[in-house]
C-alpha atoms as a PDB file:
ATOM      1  CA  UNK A   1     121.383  63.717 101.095  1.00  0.00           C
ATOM      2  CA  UNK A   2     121.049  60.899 102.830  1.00  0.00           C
ATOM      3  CA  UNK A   3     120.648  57.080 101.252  1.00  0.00           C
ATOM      4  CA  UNK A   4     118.260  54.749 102.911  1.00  0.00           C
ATOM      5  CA  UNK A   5     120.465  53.087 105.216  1.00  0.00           C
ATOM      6  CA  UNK A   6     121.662  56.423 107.094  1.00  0.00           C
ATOM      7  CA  UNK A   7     124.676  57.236 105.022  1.00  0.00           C
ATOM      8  CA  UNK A   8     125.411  59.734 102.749  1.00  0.00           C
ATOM      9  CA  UNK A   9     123.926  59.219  98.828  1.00  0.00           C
ATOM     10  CA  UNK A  10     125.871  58.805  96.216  1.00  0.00           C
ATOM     11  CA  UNK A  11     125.478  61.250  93.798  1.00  0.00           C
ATOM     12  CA  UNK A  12     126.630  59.945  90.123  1.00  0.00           C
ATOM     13  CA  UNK A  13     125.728  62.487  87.263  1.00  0.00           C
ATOM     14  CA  UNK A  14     126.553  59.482  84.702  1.00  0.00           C
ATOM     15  CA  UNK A  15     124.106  57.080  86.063  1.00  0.00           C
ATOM     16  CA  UNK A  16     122.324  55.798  82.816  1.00  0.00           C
ATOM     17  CA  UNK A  17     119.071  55.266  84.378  1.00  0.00           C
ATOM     18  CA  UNK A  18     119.422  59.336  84.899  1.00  0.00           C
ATOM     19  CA  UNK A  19     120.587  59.892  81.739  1.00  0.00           C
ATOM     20  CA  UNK A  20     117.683  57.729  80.157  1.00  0.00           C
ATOM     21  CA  UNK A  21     114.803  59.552  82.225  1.00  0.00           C
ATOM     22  CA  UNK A  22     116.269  63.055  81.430  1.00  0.00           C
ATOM     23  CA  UNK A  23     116.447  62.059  77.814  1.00  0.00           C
ATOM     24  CA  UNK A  24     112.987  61.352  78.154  1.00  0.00           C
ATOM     25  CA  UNK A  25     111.658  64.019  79.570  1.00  0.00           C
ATOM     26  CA  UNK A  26     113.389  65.929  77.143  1.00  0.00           C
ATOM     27  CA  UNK A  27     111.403  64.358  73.966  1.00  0.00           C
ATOM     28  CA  UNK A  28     107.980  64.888  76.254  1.00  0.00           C
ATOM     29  CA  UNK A  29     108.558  68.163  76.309  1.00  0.00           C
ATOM     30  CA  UNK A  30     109.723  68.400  72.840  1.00  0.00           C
ATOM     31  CA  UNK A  31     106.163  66.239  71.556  1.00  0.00           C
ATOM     32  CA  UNK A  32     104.085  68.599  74.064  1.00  0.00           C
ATOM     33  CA  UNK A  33     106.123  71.637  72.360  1.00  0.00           C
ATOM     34  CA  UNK A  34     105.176  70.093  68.926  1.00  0.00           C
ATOM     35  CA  UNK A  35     101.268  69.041  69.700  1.00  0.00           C
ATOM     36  CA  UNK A  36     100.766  72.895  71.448  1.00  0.00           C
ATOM     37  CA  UNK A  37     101.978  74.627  68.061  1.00  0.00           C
ATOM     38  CA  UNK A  38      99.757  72.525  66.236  1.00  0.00           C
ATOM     39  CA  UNK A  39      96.394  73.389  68.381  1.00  0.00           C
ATOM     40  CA  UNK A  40      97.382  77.115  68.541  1.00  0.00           C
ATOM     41  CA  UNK A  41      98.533  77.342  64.680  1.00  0.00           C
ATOM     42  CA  UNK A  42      94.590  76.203  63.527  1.00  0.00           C
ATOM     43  CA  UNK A  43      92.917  78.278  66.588  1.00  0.00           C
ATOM     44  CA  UNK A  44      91.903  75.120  68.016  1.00  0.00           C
ATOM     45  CA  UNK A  45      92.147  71.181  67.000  1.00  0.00           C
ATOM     46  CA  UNK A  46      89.695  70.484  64.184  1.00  0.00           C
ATOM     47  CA  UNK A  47      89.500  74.369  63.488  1.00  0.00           C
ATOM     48  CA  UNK A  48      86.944  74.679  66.835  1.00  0.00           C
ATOM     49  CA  UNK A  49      87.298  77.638  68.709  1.00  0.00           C
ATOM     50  CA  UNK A  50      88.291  77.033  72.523  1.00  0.00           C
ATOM     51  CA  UNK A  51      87.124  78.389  75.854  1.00  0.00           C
ATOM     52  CA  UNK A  52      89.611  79.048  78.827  1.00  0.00           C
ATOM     53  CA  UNK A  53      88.574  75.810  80.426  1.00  0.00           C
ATOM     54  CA  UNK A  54      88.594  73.486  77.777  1.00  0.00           C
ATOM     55  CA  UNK A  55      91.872  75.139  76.634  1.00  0.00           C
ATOM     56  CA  UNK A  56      93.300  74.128  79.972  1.00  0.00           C
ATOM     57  CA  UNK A  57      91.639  70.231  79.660  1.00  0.00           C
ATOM     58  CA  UNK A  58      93.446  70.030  76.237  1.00  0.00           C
ATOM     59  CA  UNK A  59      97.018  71.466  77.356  1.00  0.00           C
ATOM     60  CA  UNK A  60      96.567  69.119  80.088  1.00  0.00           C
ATOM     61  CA  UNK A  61      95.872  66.472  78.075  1.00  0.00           C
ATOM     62  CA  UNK A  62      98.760  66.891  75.844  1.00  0.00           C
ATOM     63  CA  UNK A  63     101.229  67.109  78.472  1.00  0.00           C
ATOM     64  CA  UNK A  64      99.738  63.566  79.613  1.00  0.00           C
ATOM     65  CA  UNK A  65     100.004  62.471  76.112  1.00  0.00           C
ATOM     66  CA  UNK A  66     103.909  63.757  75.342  1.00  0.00           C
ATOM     67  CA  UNK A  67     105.243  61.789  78.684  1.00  0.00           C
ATOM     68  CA  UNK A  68     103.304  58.920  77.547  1.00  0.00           C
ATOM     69  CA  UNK A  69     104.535  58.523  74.036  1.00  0.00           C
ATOM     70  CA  UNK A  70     108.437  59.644  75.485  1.00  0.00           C
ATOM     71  CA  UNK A  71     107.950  56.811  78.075  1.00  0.00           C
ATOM     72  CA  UNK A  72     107.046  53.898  75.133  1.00  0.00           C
ATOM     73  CA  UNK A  73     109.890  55.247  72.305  1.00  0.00           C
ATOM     74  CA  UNK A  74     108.421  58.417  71.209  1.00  0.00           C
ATOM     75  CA  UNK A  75     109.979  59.587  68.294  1.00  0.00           C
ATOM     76  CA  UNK A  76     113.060  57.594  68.949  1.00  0.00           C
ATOM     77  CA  UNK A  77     115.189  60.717  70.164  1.00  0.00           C
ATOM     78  CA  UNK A  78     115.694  59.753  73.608  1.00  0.00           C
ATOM     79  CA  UNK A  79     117.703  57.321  72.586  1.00  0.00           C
ATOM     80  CA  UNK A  80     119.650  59.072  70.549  1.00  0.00           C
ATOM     81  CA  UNK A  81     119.716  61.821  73.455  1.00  0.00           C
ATOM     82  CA  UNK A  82     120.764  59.646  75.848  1.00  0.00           C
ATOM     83  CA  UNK A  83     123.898  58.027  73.587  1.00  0.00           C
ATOM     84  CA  UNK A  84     125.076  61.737  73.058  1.00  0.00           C
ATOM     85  CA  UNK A  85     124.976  62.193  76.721  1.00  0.00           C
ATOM     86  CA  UNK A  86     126.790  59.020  77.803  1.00  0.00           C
ATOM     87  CA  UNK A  87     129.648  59.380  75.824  1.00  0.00           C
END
């Protein structure tokens, strides 16, 4: 790769702002994991049944939800992720 003056990047696996993001992407997909199993244990939030398209709306809409709570502390575990990591 190439940096944005015209030399090569850098690569550093150990950068912490990596580490950080990974960690929360990690606990997005872990809340998204969490949220999907509850829809699909009940058939449906608030015991409705869903069609294909609404189904879709609602997986989308979790997804959307997960990165947002990861992004603002979450369940605190990409911290705790990301200290693991670093060390």
């Amino acid at each position: 790769m190439i940096d944005a003056i015209g030399g090569p990047a850098v690569h550093t696996p150990d950068d912490p702002a990596k580490v950080k993001d990974a960690a929360k992407q990690f606990e997005a997909l872990l809340i998204g994991q969490m949220m999907k199993s509850m829809h699909d244990a009940d058939g449906g939030w608030l015991g409705t049944g869903d069609d294909q398209s609404s189904s879709s709306a609602m997986e989308y809409g979790q997804e959307i939800f997960a990165q947002s709570m990861a992004q603002n502390g979450g369940l605190g575990l990409a911290n705790l992720v990301a200290k693991g990591l670093q060390k």
